[in-house]
N, C-alpha and C. Protein backbone atom coordinates (compact mmCIF):
# COMPACT_ATOMS: atom_id res chain seq x y z
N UNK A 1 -131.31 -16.16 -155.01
CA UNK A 1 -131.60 -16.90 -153.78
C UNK A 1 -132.62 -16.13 -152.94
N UNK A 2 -133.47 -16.82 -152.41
CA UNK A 2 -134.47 -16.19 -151.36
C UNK A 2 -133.85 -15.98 -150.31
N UNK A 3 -133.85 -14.95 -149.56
CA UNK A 3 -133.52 -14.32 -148.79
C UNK A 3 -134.23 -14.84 -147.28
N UNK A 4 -134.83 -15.31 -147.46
CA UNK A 4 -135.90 -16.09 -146.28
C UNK A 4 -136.68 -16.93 -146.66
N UNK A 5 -136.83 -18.27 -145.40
CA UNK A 5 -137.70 -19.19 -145.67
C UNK A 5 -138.54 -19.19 -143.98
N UNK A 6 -139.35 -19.30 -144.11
CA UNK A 6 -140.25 -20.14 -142.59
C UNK A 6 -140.37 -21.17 -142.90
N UNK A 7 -140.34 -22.01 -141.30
CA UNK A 7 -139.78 -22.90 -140.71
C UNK A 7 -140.64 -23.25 -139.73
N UNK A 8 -141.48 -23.97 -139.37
CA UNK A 8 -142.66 -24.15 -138.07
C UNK A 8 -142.25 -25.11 -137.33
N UNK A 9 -142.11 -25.37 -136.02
CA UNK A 9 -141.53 -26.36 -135.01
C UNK A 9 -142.76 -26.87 -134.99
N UNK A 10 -143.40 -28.23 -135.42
CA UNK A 10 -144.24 -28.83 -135.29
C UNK A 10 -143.69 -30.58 -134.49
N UNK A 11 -142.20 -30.81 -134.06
CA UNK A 11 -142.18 -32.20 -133.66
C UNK A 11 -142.03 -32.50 -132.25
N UNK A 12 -142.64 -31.65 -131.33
CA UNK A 12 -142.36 -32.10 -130.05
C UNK A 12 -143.09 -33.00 -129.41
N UNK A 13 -142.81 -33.38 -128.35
CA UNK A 13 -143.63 -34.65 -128.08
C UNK A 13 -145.22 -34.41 -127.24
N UNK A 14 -145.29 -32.71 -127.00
CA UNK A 14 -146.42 -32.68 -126.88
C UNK A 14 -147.12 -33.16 -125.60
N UNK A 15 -146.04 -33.75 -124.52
CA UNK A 15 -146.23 -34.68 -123.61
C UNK A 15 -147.22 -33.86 -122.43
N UNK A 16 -146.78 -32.53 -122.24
CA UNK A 16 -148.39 -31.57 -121.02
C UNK A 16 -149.69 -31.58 -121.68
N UNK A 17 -149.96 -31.69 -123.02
CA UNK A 17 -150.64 -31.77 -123.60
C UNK A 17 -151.50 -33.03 -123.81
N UNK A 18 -150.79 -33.94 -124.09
CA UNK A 18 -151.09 -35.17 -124.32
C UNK A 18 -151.50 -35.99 -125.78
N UNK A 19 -151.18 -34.81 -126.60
CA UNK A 19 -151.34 -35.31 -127.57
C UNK A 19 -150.87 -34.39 -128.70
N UNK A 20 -150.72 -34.47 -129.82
CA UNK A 20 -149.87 -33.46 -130.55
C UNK A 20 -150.50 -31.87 -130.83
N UNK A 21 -149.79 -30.87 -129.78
CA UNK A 21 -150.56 -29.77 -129.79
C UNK A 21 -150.67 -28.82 -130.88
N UNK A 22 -149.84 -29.11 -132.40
CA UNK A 22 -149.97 -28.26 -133.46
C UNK A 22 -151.31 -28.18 -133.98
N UNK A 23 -151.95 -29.91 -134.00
CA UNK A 23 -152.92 -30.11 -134.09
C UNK A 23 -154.37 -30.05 -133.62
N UNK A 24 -154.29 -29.59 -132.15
CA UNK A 24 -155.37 -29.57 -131.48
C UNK A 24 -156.21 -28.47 -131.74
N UNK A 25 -157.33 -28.49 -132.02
CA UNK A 25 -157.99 -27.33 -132.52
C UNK A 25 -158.53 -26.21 -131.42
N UNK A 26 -158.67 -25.37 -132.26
CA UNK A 26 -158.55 -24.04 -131.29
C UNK A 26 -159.79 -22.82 -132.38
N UNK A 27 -161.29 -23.02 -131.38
CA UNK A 27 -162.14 -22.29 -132.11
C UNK A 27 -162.26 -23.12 -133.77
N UNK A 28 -162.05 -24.30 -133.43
CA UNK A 28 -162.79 -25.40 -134.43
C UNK A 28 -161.69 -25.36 -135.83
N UNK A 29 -160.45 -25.06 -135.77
CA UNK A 29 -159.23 -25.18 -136.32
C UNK A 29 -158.35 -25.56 -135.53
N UNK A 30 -157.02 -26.42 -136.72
CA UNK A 30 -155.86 -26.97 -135.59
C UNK A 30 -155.29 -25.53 -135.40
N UNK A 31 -154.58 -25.49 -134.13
CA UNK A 31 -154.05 -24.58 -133.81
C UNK A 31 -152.32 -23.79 -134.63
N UNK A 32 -151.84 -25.23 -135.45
CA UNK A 32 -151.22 -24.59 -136.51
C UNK A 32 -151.81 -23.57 -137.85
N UNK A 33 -153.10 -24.04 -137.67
CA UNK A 33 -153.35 -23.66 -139.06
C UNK A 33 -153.91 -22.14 -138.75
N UNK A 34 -154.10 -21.71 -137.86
CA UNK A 34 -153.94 -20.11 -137.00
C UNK A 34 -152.50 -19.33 -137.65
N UNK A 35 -151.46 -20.06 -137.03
CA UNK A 35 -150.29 -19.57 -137.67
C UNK A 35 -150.04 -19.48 -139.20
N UNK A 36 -150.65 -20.48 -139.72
CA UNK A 36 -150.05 -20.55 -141.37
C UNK A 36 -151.01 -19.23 -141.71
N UNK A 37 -152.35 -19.24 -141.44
CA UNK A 37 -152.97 -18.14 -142.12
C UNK A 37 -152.29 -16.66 -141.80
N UNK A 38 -151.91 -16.59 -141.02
CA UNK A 38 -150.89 -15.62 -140.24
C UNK A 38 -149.87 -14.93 -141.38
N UNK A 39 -149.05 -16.33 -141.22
CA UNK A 39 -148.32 -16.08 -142.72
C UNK A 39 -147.79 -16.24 -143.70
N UNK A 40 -148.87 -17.00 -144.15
CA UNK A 40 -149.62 -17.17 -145.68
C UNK A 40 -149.57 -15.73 -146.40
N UNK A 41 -149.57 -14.44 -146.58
CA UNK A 41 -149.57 -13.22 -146.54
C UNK A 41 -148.10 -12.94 -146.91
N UNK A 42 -147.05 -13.28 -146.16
CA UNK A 42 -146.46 -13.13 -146.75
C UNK A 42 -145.42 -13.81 -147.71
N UNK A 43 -146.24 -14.45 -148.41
CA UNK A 43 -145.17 -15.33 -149.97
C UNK A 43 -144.05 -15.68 -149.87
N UNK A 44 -143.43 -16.27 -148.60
CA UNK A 44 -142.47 -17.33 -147.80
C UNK A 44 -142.75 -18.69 -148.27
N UNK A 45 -141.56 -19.04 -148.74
CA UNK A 45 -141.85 -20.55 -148.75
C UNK A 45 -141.84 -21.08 -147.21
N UNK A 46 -142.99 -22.18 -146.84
CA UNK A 46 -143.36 -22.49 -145.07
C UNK A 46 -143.39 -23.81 -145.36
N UNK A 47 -142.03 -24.30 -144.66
CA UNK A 47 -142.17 -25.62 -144.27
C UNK A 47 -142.11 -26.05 -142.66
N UNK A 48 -143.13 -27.16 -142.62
CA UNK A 48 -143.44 -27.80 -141.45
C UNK A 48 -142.64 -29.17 -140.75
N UNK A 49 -141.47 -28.81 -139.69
CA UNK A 49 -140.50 -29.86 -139.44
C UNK A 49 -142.05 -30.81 -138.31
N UNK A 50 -141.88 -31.78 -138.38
CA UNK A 50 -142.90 -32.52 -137.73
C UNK A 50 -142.67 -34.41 -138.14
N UNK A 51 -143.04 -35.11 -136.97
CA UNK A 51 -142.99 -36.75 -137.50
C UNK A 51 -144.24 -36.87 -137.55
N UNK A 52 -145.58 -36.30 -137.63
CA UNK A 52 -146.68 -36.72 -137.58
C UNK A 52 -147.47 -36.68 -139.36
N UNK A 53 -147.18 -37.45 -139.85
CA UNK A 53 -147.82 -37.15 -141.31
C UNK A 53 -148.97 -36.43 -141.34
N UNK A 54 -149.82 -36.40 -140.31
CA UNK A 54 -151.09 -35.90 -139.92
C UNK A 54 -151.04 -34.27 -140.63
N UNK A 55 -149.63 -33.66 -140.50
CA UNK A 55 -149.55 -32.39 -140.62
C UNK A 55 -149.24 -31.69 -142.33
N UNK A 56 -149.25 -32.92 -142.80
CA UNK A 56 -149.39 -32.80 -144.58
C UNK A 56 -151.10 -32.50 -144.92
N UNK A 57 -151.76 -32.56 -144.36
CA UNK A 57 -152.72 -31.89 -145.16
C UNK A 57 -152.76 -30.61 -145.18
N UNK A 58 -152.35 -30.29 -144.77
CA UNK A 58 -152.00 -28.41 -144.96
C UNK A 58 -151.36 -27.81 -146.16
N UNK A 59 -150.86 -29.05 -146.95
CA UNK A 59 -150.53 -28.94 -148.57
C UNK A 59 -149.07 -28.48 -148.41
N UNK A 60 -148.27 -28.44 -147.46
CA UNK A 60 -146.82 -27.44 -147.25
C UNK A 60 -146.12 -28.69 -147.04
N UNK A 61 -144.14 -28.89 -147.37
CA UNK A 61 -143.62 -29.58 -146.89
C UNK A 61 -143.54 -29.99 -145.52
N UNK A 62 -143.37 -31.29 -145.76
CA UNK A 62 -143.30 -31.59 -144.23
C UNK A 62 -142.06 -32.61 -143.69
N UNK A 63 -141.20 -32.18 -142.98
CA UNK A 63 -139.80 -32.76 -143.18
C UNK A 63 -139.09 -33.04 -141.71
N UNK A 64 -138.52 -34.05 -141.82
CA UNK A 64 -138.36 -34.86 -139.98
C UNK A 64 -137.23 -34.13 -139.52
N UNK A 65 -136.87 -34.44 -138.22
CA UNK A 65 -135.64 -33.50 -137.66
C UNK A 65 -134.70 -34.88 -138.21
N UNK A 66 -133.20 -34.22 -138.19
CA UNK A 66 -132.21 -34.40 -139.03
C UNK A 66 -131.63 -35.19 -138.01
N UNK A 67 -131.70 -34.76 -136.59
CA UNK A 67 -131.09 -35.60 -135.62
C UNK A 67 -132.08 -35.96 -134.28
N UNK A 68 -132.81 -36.48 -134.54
CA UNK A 68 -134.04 -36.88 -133.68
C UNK A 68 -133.73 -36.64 -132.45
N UNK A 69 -134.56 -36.14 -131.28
CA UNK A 69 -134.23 -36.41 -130.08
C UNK A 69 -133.46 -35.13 -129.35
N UNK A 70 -133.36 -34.08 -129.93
CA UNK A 70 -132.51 -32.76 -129.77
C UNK A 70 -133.64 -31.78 -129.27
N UNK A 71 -134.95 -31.54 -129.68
CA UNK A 71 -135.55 -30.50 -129.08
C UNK A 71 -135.65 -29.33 -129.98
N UNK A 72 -135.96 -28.42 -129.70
CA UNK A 72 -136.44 -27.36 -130.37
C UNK A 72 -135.18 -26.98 -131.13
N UNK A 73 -133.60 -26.99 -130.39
CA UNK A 73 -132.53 -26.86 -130.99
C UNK A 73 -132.03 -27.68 -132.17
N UNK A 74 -132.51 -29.09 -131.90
CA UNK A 74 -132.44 -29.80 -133.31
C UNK A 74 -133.39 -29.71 -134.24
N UNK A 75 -134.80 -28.95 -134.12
CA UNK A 75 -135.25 -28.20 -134.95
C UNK A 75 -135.53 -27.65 -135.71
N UNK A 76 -134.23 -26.46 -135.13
CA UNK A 76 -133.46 -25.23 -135.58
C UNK A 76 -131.87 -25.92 -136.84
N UNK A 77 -131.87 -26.97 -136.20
CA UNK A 77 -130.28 -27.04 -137.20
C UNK A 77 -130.69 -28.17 -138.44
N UNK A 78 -132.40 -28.74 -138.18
CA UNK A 78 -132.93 -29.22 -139.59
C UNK A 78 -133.32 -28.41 -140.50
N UNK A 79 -133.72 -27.30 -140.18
CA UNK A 79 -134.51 -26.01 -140.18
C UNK A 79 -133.25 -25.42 -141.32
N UNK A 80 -132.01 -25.31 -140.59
CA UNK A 80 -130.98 -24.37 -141.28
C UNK A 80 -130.16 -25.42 -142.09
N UNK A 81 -130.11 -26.58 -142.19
CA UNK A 81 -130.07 -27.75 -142.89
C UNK A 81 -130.51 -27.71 -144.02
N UNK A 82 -131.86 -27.71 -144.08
CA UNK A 82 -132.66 -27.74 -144.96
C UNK A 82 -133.03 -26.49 -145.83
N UNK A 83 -132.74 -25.48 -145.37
CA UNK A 83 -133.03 -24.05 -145.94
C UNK A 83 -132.10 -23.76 -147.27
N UNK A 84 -132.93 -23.08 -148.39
CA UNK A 84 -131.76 -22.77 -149.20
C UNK A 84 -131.47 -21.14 -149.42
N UNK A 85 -132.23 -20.55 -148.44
CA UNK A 85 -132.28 -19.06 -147.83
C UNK A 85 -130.90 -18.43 -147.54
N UNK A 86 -130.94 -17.50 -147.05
CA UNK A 86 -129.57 -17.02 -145.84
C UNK A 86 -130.24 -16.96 -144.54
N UNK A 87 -131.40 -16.96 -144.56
CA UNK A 87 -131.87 -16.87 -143.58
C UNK A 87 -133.33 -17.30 -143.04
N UNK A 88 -133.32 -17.88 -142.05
CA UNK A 88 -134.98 -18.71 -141.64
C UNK A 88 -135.83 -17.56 -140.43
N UNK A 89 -137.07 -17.94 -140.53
CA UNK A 89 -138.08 -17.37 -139.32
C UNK A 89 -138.29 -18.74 -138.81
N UNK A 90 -137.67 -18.76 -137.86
CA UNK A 90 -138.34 -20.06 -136.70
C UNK A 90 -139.72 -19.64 -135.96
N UNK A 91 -140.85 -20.42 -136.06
CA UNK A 91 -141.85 -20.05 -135.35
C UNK A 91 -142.47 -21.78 -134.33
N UNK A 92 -142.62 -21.32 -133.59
CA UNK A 92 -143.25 -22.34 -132.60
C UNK A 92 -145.17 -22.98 -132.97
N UNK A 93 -145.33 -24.28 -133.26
CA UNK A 93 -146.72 -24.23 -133.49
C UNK A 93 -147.76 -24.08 -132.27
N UNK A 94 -147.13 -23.66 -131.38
CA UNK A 94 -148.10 -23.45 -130.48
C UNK A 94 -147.95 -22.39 -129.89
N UNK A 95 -148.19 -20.79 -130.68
CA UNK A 95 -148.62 -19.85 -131.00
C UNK A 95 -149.61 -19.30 -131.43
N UNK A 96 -150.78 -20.07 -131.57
CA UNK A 96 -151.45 -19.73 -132.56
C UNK A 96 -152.25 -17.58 -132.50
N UNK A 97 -151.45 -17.10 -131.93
CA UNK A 97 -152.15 -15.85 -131.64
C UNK A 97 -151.03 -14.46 -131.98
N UNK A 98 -150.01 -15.28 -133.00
CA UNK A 98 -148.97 -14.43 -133.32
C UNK A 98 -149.49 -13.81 -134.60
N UNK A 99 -149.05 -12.43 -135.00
CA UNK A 99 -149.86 -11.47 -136.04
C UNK A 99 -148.48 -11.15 -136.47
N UNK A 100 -149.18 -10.78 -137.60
CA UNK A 100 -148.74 -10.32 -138.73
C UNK A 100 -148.14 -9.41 -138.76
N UNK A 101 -147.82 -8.04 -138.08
CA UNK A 101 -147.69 -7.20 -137.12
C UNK A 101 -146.55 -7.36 -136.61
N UNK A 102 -146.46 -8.49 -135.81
CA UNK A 102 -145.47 -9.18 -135.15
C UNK A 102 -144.00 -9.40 -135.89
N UNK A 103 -144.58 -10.27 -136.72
CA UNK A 103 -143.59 -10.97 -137.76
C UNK A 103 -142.99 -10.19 -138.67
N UNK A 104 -143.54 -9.08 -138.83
CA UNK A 104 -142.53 -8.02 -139.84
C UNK A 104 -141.66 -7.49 -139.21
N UNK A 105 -141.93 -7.38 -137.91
CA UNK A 105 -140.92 -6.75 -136.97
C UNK A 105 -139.83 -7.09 -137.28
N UNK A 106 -139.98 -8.28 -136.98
CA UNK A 106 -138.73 -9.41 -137.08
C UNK A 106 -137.80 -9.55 -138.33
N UNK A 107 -138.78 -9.50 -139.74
CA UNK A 107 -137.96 -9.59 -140.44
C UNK A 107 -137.98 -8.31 -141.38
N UNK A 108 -138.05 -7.09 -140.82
CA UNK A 108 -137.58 -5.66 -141.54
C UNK A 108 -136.40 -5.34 -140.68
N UNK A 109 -136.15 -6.38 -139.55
CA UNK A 109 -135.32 -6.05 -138.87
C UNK A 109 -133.42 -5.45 -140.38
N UNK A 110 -132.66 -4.87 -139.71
CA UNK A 110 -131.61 -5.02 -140.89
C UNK A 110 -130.52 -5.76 -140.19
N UNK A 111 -129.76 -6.69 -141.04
CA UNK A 111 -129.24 -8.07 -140.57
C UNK A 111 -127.69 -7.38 -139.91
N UNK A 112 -127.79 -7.72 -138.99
CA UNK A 112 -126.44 -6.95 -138.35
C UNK A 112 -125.82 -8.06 -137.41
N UNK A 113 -126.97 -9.24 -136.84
CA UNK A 113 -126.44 -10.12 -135.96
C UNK A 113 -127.21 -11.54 -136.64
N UNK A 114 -126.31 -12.92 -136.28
CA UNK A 114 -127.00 -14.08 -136.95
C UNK A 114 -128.58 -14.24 -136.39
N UNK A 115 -128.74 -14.03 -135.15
CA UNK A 115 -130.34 -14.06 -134.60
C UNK A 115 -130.82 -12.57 -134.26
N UNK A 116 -132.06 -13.34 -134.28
CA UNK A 116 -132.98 -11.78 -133.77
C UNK A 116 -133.94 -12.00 -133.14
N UNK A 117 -134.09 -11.95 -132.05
CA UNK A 117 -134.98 -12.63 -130.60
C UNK A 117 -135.69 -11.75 -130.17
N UNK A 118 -136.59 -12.10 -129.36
CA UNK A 118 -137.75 -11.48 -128.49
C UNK A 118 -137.08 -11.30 -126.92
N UNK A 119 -137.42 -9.97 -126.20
CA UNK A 119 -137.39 -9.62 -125.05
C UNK A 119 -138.20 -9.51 -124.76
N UNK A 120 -138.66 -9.58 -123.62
CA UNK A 120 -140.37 -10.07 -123.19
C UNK A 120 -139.47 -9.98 -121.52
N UNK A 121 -140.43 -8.65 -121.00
CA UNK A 121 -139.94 -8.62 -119.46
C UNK A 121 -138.37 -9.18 -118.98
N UNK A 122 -137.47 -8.77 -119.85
CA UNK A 122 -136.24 -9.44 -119.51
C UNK A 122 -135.71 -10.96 -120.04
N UNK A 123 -136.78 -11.42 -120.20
CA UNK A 123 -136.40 -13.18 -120.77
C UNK A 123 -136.56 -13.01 -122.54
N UNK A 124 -135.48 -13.63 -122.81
CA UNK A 124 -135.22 -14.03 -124.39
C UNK A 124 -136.34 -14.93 -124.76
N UNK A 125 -136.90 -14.89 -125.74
CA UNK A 125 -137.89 -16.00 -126.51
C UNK A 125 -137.26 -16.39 -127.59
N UNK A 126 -137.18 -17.49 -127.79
CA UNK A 126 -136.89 -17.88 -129.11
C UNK A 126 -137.66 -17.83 -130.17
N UNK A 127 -138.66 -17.82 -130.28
CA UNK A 127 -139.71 -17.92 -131.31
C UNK A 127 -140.72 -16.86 -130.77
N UNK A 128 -141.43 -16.04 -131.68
CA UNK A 128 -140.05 -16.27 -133.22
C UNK A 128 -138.99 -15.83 -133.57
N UNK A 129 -138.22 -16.40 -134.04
CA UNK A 129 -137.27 -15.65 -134.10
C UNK A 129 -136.47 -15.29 -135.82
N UNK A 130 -135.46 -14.80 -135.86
CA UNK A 130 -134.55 -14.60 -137.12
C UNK A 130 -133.28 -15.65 -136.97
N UNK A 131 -133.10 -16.49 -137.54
CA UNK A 131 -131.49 -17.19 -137.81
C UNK A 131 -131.04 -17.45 -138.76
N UNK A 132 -129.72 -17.30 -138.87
CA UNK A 132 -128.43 -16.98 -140.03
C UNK A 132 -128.01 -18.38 -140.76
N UNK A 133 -128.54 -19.45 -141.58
CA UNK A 133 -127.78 -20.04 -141.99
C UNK A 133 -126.33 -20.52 -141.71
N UNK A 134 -125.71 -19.15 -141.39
CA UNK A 134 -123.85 -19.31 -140.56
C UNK A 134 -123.55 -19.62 -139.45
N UNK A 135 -125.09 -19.99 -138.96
CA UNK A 135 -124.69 -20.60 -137.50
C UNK A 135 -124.83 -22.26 -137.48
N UNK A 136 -125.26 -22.40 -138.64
CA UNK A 136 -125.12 -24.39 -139.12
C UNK A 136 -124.06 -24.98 -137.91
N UNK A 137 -123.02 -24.84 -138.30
CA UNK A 137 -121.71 -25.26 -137.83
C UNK A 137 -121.50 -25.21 -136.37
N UNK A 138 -121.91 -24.20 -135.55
CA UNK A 138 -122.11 -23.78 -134.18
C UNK A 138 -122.89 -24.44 -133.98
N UNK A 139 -124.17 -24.81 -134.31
CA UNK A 139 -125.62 -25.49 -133.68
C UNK A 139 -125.11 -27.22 -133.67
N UNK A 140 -124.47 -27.20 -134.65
CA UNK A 140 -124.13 -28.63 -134.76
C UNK A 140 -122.90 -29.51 -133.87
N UNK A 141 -122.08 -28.71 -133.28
CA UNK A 141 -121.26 -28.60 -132.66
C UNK A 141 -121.85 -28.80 -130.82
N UNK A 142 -123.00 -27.59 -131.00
CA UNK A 142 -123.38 -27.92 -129.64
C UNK A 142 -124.57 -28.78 -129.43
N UNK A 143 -125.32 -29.24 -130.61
CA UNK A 143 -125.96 -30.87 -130.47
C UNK A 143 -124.64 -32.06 -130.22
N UNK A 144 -123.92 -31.88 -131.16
CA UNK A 144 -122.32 -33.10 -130.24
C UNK A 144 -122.20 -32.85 -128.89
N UNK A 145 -122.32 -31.99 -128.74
CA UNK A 145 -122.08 -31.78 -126.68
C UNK A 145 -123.45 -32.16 -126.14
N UNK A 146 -124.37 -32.57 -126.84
CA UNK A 146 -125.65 -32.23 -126.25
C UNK A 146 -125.91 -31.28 -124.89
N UNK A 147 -125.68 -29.74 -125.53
CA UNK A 147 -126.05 -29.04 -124.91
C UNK A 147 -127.09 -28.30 -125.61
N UNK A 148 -128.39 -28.62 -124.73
CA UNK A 148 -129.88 -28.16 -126.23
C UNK A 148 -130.63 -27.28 -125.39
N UNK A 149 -130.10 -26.57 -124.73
CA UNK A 149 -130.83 -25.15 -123.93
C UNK A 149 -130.58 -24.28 -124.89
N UNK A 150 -131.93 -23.71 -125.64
CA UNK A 150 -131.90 -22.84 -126.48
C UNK A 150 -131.42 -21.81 -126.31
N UNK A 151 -132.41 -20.86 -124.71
CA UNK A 151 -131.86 -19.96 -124.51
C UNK A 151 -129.93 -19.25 -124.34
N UNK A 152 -129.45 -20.75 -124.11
CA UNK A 152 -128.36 -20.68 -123.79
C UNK A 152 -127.23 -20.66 -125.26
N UNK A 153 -127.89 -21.47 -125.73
CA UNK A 153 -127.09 -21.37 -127.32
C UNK A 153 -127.39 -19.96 -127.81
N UNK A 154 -128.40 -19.02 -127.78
CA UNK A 154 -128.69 -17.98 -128.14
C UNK A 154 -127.62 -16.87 -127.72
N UNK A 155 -127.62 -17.01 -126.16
CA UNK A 155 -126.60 -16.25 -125.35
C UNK A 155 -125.19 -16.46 -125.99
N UNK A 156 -124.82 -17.84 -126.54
CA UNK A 156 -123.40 -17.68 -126.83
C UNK A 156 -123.09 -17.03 -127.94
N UNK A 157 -124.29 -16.79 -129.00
CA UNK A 157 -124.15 -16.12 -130.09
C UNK A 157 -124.24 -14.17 -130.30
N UNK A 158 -123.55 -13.94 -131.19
CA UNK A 158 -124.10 -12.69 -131.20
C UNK A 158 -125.75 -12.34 -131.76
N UNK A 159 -126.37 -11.75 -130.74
CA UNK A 159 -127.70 -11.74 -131.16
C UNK A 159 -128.07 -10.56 -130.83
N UNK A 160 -129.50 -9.91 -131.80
CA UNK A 160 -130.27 -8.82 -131.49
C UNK A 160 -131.75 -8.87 -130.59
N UNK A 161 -131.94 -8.21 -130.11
CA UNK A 161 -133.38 -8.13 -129.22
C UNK A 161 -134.02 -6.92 -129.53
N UNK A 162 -135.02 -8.13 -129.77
CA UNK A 162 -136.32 -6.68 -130.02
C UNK A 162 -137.14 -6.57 -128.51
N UNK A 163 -137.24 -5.48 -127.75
CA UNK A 163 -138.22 -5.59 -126.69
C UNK A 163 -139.56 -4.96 -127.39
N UNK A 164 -140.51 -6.21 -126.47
CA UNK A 164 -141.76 -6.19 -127.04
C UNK A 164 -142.93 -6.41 -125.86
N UNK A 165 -142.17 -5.37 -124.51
CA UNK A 165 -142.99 -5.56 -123.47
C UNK A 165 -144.03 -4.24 -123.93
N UNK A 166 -144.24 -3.31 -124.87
CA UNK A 166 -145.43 -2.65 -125.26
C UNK A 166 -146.34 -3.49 -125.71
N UNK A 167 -146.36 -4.62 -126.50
CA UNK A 167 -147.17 -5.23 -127.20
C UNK A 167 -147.00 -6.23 -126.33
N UNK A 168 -146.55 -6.42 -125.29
CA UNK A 168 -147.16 -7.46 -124.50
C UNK A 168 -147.93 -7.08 -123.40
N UNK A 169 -147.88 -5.24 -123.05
CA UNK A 169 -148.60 -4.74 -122.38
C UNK A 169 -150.21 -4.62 -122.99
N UNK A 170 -150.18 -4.46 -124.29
CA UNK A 170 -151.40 -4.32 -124.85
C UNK A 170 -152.31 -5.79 -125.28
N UNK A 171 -151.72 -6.47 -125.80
CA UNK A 171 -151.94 -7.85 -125.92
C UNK A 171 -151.29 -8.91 -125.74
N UNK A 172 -151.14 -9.62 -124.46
CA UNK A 172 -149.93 -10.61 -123.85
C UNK A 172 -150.67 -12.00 -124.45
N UNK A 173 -151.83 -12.25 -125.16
CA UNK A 173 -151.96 -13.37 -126.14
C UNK A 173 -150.80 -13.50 -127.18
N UNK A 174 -150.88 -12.51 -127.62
CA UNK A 174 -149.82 -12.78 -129.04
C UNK A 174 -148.46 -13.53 -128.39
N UNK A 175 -148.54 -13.64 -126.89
CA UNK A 175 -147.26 -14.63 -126.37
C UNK A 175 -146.94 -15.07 -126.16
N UNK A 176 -147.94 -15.87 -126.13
CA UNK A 176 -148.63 -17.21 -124.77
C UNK A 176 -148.04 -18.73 -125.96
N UNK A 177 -147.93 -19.27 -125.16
CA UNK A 177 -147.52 -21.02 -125.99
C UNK A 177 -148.98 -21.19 -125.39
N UNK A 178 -149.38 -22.38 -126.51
CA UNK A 178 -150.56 -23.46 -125.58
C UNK A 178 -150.27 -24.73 -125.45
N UNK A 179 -149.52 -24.96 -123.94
CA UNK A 179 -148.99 -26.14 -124.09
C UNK A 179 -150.20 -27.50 -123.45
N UNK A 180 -151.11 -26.69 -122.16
CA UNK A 180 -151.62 -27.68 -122.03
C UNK A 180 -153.30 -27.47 -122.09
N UNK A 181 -153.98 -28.11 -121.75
CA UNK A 181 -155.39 -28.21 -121.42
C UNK A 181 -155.79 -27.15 -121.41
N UNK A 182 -155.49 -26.32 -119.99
CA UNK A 182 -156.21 -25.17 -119.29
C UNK A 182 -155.48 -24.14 -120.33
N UNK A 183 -154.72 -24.21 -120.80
CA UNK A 183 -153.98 -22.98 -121.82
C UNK A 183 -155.33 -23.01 -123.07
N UNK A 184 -155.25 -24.02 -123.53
CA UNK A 184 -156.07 -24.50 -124.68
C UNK A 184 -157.63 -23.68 -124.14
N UNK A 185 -158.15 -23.85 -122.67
CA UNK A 185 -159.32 -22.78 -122.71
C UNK A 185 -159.00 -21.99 -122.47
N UNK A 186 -157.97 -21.02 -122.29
CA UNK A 186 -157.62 -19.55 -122.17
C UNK A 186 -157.42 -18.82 -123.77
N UNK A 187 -157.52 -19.94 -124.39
CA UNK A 187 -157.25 -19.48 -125.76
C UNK A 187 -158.18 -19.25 -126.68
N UNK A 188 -159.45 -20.50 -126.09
CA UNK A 188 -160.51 -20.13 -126.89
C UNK A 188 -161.30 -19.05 -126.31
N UNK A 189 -160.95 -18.60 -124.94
CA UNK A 189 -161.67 -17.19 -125.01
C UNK A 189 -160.96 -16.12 -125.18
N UNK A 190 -159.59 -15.90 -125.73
CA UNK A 190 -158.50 -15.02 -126.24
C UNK A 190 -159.45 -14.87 -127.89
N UNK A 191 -159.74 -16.17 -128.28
CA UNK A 191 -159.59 -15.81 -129.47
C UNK A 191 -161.55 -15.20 -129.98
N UNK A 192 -162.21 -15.74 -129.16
CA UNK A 192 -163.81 -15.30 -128.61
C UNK A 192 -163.33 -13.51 -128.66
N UNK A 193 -162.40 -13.44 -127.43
CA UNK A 193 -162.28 -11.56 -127.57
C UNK A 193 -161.68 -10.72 -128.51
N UNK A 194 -160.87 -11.52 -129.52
CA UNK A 194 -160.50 -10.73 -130.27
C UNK A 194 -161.47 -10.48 -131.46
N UNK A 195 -162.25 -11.77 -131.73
CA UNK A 195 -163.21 -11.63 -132.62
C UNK A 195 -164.55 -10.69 -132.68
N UNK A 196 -165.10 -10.59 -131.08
CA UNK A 196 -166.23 -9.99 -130.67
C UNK A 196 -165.34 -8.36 -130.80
C-alpha cells in the first residue's frame, strides 16, 4: 500500500474571485498548474477533487466531492474516501507559491498524530496539511452535524504543528491564498521576484 496520496482542493465556488480560481492564470499558467509542477517531483499519485471538467486537462484524476455543499471539510472526507493510502497531503489550489521545501516538511514529518498542520503567527492552516485515513469516521460524523469549520474540526483532533513563522519571515508568498483580483496582482509580481 502507498503510504501517501495528494489530494488538491480544486471545488470551491470561487465566489471573491469570480470565477474558478484553480484556473486563473498566473504569469500565463493556471494557477493550479504552479502547484502540480511543485509536486510532480515527488511520484505521489495527485488527484484533483473539482466539478469543473475544465480541470482534466492536466491528465490527473479528477473526482467530485462525495457530499456536495460541505466546503473544504467535505473535501477532506472525499479526499480520505477516496484514498487507498494511510495517509493524504491536502493542498489548497490557490497556493500557487508553495515549494517543494515546504512539502517535505510535512511529510518527513514521523506519524505520531492523525494531522499535521501549519502554525503561522499563532493561527492553524490547514493546507497543507497531513491526514490519517482514521479520521474518515470523525469527519463524517461532523458533516451530519454540519459543523464544517475546519479549523475547528482540527482542534478537536489530536494534531501536530509545524511552526513556520521562519519561512514566513523570509518568504510570506509561499502563504498567501489567491482568492481575489488584487491577490492575483500581488502574485504576478511575487512570482516576477522570484524569477528575476
Amino acid at each position: 500500500m502507498e503510504l501517501l496520496e495528494i489530494f488538491i482542493l480544486a471545488g470551491g465556488k470561487s465566489s471573491r474571485m469570480g470565477t474558478d480560481k484553480g484556473l486563473v492564470k498566473i504569469a500565463g499558467k493556471p494557477m493550479i498548474q504552479h502547484i502540480l509542477e511543485t509536486l510532480s517531483s515527488l511520484n505521489k499519485k495527485i488527484t484533483i477533487i473539482a466539478h469543473d471538467s475544465d480541470y482534466e486537462q492536466f491528465g490527473l484524476p479528477v473526482i467530485h466531492d462525495r457530499i456536495p455543499d460541505k466546503g473544504p471539510l467535505g473535501g477532506l472526507y472525499t479526499a480520505l474516501k477516496t484514498s487507498t493510502s494511510e495517509r493524504i497531503l491536502l493542498v489548497s489550489c490557490d497556493m500557487p507559491f508553495i515549494t517543494l521545501k515546504t512539502v517535505l516538511k510535512f511529510i518527513s514529518q514521523p506519524i505520531t498524530c492523525p494531522i499535521v498542520v501549519a502554525e503561522l503567527e499563532g493561527r492553524i492552516l490547514p493546507f497543507p496539511g497531513i491526514y490519517s485515513v482514521d479520521l474518515l469516521s470523525k469527519i463524517q460524523l461532523t458533516i451530519q452535524e454540519n459543523k464544517l469549520k475546519f479549523q475547528q474540526f482540527i482542534q478537536s483532533c489530536a494534531y501536530e504543528k509545524l511552526n513556520m513563522d521562519a519561512e514566513f519571515q523570509q518568504n510570506p508568498e509561499f502563504f498567501q491564498n489567491i482568492n481575489t483580483l488584487e491577490e492575483k496582482e500581488k502574485a504576478q509580481f511575487w512570482l516576477k521576484k522570484t524569477i528575476d
